[in-house]
C-alpha atoms as a PDB file:
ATOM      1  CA  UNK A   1       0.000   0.000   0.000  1.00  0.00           C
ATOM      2  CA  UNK A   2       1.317   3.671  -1.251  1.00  0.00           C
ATOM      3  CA  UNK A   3       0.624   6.160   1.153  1.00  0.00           C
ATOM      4  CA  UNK A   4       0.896   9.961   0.043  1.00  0.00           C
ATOM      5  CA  UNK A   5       0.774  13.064   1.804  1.00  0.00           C
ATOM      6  CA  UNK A   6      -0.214  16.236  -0.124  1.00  0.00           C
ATOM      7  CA  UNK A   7      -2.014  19.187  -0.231  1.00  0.00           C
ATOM      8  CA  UNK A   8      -4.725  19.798  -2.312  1.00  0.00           C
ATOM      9  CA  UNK A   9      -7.570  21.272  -3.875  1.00  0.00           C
ATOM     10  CA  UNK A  10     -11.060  19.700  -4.446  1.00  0.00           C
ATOM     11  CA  UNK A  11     -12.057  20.250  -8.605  1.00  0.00           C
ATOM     12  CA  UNK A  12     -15.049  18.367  -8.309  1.00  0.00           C
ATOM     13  CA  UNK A  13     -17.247  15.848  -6.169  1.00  0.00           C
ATOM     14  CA  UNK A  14     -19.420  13.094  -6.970  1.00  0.00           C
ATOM     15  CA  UNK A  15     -21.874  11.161  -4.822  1.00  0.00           C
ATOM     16  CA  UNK A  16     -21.110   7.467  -4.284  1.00  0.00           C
ATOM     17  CA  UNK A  17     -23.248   5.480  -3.006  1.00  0.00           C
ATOM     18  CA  UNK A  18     -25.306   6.795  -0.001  1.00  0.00           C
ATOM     19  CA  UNK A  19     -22.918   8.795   2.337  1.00  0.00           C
ATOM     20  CA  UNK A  20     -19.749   8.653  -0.273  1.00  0.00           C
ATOM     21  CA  UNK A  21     -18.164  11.379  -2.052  1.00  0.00           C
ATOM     22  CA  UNK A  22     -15.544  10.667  -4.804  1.00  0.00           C
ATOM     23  CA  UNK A  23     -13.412  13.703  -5.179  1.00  0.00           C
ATOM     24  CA  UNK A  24     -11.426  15.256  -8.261  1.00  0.00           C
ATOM     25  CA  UNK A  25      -8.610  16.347  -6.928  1.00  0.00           C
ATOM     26  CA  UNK A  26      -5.434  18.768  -7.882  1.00  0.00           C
ATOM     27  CA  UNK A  27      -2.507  17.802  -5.418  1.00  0.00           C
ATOM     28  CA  UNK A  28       0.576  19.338  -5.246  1.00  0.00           C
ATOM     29  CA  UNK A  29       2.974  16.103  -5.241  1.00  0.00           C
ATOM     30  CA  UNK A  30       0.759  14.299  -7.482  1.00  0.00           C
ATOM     31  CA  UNK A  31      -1.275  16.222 -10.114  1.00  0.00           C
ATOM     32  CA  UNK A  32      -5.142  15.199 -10.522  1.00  0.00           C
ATOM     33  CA  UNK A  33      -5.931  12.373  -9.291  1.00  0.00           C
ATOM     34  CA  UNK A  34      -9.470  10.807  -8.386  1.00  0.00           C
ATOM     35  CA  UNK A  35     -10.219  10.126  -4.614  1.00  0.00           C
ATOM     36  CA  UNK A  36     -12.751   7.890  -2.595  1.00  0.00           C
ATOM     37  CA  UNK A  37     -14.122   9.571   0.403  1.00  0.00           C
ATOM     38  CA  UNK A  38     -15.941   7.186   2.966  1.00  0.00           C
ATOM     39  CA  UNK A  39     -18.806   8.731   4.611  1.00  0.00           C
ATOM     40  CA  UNK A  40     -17.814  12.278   3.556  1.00  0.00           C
ATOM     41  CA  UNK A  41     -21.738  12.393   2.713  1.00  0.00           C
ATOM     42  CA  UNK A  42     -22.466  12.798   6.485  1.00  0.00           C
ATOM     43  CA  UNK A  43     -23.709  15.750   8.677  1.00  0.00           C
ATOM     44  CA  UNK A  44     -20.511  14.915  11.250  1.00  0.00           C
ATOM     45  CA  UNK A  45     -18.192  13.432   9.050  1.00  0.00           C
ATOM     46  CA  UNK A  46     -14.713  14.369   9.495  1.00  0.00           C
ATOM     47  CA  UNK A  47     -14.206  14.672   5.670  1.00  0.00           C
ATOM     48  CA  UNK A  48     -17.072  16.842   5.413  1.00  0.00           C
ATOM     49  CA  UNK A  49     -15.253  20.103   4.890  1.00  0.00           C
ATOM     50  CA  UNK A  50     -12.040  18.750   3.376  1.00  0.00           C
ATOM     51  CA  UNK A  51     -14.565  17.395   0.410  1.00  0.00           C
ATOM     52  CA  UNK A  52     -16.269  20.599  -0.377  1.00  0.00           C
ATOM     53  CA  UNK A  53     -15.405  22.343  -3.973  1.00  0.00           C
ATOM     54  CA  UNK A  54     -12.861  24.660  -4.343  1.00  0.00           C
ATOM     55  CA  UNK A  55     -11.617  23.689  -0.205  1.00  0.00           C
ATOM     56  CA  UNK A  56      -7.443  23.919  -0.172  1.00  0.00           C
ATOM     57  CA  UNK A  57      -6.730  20.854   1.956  1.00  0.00           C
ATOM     58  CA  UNK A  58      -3.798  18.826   3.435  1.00  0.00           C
ATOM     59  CA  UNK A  59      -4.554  15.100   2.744  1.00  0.00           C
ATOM     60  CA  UNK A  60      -3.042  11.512   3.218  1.00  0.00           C
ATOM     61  CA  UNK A  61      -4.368   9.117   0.583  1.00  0.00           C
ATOM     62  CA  UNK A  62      -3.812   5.499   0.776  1.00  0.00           C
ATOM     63  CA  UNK A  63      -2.966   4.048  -2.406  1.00  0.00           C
ATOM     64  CA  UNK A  64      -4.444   0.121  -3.335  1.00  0.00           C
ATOM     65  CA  UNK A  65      -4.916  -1.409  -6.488  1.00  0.00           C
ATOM     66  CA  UNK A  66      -4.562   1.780  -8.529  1.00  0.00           C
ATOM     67  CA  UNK A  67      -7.308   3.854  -6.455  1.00  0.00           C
ATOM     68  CA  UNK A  68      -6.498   6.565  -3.872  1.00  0.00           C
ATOM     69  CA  UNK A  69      -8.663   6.460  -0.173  1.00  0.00           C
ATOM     70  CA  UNK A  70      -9.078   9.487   1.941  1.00  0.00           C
ATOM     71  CA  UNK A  71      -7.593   8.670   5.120  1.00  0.00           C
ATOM     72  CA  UNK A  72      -6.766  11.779   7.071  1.00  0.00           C
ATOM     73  CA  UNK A  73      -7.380  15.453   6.288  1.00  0.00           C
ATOM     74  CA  UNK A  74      -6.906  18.896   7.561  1.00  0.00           C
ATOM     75  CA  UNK A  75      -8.375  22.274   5.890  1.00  0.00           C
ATOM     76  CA  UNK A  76      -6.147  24.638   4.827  1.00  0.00           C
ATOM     77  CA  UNK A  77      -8.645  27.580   3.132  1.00  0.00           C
ATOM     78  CA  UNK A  78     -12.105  26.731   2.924  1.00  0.00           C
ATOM     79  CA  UNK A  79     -12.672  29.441   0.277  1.00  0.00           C
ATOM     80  CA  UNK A  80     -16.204  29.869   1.435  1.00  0.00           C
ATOM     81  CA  UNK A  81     -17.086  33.415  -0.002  1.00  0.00           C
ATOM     82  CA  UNK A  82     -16.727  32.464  -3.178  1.00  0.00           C
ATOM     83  CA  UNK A  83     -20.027  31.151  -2.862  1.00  0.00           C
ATOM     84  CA  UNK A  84     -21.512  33.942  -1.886  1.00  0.00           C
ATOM     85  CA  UNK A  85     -20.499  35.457  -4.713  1.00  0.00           C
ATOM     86  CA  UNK A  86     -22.050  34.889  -8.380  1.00  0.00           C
ATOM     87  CA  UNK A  87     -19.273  36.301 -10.571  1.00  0.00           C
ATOM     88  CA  UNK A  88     -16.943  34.314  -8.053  1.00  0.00           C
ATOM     89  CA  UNK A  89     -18.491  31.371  -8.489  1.00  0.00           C
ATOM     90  CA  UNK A  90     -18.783  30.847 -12.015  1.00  0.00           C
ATOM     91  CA  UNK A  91     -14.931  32.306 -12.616  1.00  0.00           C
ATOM     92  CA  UNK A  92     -13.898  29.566 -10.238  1.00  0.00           C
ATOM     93  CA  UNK A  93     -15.966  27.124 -11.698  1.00  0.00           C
ATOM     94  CA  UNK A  94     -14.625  28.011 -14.856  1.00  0.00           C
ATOM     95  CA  UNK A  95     -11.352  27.833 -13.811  1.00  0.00           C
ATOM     96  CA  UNK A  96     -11.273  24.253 -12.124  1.00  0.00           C
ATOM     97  CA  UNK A  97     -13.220  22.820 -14.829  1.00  0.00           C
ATOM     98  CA  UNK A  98     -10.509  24.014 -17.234  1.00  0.00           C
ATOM     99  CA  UNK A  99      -7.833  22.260 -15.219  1.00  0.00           C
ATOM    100  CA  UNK A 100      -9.851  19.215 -14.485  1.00  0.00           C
ATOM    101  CA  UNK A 101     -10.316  18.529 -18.192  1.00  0.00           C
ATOM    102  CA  UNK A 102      -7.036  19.554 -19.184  1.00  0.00           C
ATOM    103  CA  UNK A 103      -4.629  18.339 -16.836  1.00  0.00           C
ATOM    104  CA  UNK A 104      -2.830  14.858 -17.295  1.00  0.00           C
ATOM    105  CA  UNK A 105      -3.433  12.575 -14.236  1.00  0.00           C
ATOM    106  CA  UNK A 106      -0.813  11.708 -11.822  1.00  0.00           C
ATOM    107  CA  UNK A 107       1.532  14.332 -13.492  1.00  0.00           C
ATOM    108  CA  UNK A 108       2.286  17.367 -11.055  1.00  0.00           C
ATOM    109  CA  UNK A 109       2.461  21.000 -11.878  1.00  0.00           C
ATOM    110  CA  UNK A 110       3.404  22.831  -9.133  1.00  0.00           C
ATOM    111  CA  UNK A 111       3.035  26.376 -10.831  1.00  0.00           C
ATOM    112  CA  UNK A 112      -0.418  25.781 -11.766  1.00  0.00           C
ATOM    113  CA  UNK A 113      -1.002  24.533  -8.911  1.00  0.00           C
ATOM    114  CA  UNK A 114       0.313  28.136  -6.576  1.00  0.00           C
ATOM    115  CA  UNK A 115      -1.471  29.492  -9.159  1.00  0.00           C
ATOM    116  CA  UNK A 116      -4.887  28.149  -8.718  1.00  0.00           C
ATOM    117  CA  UNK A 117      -4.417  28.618  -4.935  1.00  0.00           C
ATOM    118  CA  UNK A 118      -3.561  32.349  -5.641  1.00  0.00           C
ATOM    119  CA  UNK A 119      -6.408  33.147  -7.606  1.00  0.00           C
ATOM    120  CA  UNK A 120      -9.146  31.239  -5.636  1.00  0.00           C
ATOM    121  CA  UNK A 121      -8.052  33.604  -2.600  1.00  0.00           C
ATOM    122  CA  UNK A 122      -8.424  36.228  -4.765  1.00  0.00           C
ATOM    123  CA  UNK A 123     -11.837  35.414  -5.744  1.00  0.00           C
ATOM    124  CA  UNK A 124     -13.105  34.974  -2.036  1.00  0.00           C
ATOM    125  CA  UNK A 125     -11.560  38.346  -1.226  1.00  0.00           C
ATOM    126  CA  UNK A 126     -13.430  41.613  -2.043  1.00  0.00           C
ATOM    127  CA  UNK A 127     -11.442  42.395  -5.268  1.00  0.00           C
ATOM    128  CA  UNK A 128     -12.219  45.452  -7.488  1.00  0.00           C
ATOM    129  CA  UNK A 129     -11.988  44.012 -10.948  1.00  0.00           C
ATOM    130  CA  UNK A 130     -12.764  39.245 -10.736  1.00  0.00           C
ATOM    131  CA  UNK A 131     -12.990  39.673 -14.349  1.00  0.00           C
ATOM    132  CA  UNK A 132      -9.147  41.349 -15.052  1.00  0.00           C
ATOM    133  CA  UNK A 133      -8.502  38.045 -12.213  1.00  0.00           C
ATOM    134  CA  UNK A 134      -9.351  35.473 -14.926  1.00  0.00           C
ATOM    135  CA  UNK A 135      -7.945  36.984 -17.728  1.00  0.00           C
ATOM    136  CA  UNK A 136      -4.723  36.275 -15.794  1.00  0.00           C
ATOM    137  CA  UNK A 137      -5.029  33.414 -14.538  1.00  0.00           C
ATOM    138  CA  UNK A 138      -6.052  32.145 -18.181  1.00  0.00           C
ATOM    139  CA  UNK A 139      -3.412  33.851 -20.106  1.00  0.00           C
ATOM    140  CA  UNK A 140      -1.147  31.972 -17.235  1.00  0.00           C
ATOM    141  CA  UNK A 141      -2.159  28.427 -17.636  1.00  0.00           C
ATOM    142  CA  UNK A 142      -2.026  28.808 -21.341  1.00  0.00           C
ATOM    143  CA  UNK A 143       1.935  29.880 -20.644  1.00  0.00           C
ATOM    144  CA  UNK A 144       2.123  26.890 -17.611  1.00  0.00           C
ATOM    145  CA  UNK A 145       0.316  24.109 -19.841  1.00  0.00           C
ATOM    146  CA  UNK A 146       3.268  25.051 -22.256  1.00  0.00           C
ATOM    147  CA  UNK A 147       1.196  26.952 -25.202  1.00  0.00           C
ATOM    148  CA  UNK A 148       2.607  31.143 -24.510  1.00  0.00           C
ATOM    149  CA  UNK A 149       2.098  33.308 -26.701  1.00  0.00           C
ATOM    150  CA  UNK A 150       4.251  35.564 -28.095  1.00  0.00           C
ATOM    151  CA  UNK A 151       3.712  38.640 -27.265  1.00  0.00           C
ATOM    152  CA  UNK A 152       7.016  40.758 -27.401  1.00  0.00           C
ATOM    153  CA  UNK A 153       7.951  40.187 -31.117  1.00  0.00           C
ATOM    154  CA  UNK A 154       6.571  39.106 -34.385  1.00  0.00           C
ATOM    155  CA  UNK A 155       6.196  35.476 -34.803  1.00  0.00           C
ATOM    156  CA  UNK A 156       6.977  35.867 -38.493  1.00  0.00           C
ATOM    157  CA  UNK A 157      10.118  38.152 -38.613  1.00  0.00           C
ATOM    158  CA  UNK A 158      11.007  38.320 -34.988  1.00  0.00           C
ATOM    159  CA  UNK A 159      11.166  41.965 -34.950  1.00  0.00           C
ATOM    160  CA  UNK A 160      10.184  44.261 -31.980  1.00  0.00           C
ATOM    161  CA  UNK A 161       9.694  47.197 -33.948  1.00  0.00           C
ATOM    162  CA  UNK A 162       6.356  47.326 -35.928  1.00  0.00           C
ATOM    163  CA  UNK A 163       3.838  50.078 -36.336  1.00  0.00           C
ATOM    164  CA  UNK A 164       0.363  47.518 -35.584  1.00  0.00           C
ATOM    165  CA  UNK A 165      -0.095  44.381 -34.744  1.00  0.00           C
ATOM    166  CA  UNK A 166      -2.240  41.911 -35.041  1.00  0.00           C
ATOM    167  CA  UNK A 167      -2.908  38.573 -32.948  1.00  0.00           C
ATOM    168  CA  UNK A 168      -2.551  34.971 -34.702  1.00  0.00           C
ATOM    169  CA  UNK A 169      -4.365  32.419 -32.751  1.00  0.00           C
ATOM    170  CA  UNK A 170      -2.722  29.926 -35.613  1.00  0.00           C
ATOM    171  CA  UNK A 171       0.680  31.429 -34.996  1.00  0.00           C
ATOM    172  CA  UNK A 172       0.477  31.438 -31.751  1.00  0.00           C
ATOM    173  CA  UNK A 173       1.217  35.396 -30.956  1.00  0.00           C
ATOM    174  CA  UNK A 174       1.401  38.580 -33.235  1.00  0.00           C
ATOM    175  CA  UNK A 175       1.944  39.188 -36.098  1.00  0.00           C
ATOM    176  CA  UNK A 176       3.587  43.077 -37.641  1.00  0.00           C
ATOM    177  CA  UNK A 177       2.413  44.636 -40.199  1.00  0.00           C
ATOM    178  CA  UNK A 178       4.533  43.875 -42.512  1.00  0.00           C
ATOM    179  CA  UNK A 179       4.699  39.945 -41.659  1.00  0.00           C
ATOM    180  CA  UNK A 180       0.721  39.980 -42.090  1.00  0.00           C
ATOM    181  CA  UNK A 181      -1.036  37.814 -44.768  1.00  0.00           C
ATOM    182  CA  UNK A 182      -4.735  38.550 -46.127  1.00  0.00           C
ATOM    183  CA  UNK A 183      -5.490  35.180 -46.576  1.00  0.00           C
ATOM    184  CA  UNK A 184      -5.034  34.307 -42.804  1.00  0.00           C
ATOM    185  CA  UNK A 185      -7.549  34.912 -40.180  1.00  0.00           C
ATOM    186  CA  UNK A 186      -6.227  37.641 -37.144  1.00  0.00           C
ATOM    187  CA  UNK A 187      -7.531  39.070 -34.174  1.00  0.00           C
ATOM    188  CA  UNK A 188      -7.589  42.675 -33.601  1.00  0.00           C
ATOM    189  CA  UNK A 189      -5.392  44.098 -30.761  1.00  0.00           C
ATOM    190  CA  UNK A 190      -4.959  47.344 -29.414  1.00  0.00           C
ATOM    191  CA  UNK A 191      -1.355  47.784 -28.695  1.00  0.00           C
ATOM    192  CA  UNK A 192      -2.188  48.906 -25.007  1.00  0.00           C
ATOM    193  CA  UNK A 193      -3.544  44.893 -25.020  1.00  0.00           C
ATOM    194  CA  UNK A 194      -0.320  43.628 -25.879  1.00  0.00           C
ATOM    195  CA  UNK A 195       1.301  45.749 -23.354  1.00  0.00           C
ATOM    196  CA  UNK A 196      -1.268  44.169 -20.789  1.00  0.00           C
ATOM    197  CA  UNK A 197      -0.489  40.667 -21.346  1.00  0.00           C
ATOM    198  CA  UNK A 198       2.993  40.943 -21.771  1.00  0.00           C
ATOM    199  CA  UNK A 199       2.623  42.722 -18.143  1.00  0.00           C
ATOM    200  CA  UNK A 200       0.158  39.552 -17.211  1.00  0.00           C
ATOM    201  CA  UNK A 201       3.214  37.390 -18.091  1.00  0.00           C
ATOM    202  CA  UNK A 202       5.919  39.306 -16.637  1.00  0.00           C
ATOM    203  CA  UNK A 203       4.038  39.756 -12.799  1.00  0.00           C
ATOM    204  CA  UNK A 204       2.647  37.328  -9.898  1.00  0.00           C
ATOM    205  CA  UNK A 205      -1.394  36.993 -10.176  1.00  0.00           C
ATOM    206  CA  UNK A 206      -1.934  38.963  -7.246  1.00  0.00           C
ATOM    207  CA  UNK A 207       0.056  41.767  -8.349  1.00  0.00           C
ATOM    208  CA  UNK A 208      -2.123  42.163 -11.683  1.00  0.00           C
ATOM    209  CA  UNK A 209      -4.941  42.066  -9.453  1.00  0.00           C
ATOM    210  CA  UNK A 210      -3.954  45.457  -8.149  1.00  0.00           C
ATOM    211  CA  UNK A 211      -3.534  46.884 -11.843  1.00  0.00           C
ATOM    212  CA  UNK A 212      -6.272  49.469 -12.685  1.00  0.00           C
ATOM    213  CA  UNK A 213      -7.532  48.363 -16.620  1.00  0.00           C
ATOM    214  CA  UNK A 214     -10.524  49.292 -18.794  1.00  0.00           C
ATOM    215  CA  UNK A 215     -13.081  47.116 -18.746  1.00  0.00           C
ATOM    216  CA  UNK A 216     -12.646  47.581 -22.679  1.00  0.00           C
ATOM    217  CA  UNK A 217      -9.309  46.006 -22.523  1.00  0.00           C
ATOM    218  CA  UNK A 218      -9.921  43.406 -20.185  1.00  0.00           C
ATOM    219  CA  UNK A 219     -13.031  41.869 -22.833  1.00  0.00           C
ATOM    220  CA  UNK A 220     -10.716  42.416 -25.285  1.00  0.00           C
ATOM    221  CA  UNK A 221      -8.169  40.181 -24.157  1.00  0.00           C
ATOM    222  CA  UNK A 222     -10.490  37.870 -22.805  1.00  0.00           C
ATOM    223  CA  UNK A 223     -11.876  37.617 -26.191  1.00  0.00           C
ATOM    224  CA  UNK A 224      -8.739  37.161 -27.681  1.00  0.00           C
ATOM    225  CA  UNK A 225      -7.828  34.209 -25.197  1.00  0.00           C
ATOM    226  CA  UNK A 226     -11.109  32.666 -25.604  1.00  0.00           C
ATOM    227  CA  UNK A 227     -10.030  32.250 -29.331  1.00  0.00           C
ATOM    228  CA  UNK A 228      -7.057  30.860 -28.022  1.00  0.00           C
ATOM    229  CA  UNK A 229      -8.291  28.356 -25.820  1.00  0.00           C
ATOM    230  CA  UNK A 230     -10.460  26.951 -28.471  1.00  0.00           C
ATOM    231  CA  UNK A 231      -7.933  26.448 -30.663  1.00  0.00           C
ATOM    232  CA  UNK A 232      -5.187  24.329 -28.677  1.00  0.00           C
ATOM    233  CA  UNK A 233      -7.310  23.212 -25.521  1.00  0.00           C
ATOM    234  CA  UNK A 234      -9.670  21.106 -27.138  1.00  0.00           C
ATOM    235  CA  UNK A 235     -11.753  20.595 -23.873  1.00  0.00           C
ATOM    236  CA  UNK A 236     -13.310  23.945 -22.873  1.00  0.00           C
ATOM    237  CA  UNK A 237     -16.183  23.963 -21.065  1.00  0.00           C
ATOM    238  CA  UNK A 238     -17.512  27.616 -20.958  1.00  0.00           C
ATOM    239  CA  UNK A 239     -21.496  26.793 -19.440  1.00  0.00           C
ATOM    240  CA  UNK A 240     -20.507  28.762 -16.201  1.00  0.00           C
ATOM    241  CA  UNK A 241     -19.428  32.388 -17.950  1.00  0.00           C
ATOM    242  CA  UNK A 242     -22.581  31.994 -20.397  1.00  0.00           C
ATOM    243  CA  UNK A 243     -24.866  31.617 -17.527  1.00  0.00           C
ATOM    244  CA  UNK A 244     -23.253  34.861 -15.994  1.00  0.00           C
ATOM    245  CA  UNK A 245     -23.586  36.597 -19.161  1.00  0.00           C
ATOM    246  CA  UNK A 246     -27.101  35.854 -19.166  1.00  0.00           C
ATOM    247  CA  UNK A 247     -27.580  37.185 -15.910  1.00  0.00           C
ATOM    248  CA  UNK A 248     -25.740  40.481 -16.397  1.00  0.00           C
END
């Protein structure tokens, strides 16, 4: 029997049975993995909190015939607010549901993982802009999942100097004006855009958080990394943002 202790955060949870729960989870020494919690189903269980969505745990998982057990398990961050929240919510839904599907099993990422822990604080804090949030945490697990965009220099030429820009999802970054082809699809992009995500890359999560941007720039980006995402993340699950945009 393998026994592991981690930390880790819940992605998802299933009922089992009557009183079981079995838990998606992101650890930090093991990358997703899928976990059985006995009872966790119960008013008084002791895994009741440690199995709740979201919830930043330390956990030791007992390992037999290629399952993982919950065996002990102490809460880090509960990262209740975000609950009481809407646009929290479905950003953080969003966001776990994009690692869940996209994230290879037993294969650790320790970067994405700080990452996700940074931004779901974020989210349960009273921040002024959730929205500029997941444009930064996307545009960072693009860059962590290995697929960055360029952003400083034209794919085509390499040159820094350029009077426009556009963006090439096919490329993979931008593209000068002089490098750009009318038979090719682009994306339009302010320059003050470019200069945001290059600042994105450059800068800790909760440092961007702080940044005062238009709300014009931060749709434009997201638009642009929406493109992205379709393009070389073929499991995107966007349900949670439409419902939002319904709302608002």
């Amino acid at each position: 029997m393998i026994v592991l202790n981690t930390q880790g955060i819940v992605l998802k949870n299933l009922k089992y049975k009557e009183n079981d729960l079995i838990l998606t989870v992101f650890t930090k020494k093991y990358g997703k993995t899928s976990v059985m919690a006995r009872g966790a189903q119960r008013q008084k269980s002791r895994f009741l909190s440690t199995s709740q969505i979201f919830s930043y745990n330390n956990y030791i998982l007992k390992k037999q015939n290629d399952f993982f057990t919950l065996s002990q398990s102490e809460s880090i961050k509960s990262f209740y607010n975000i609950s009481k929240d809407f646009e929290s919510f479905s950003y953080a839904s969003f966001i776990t549901k994009l690692i869940e599907n996209n994230i290879v099993e037993g294969q650790p990422n320790n970067r994405l993982f700080h990452l996700l822990t940074q931004t779901l604080f974020l989210f349960s804090e009273e921040i002024e802009d959730r929205k500029l949030v997941l444009v930064s945490f996307i545009l960072k697990f693009i860059d962590y999942m290995g697929y960055r965009p360029e952003v400083n220099r034209c794919v085509s030429c390499g040159t820094g100097e350029y009077r426009y820009a556009l963006f090439s999802t096919e490329l993979g970054g931008i593209v000068c004006d002089k490098c750009i082809d009318k038979e090719k699809k682009y994306v339009k992009i302010n320059q003050t855009t470019i200069s945001l995500m290059q600042y994105i890359l450059k800068n800790d999560i909760i440092v961007c958080s702080k940044a005062k941007v238009s709300k014009i720039l931060v749709e434009e980006l997201f638009y642009l990394l929406k493109e992205y995402l379709i393009r070389y993340f073929g499991n995107v699950n966007f349900r949670s943002l439409e419902i939002l945009k319904g709302l608002n």
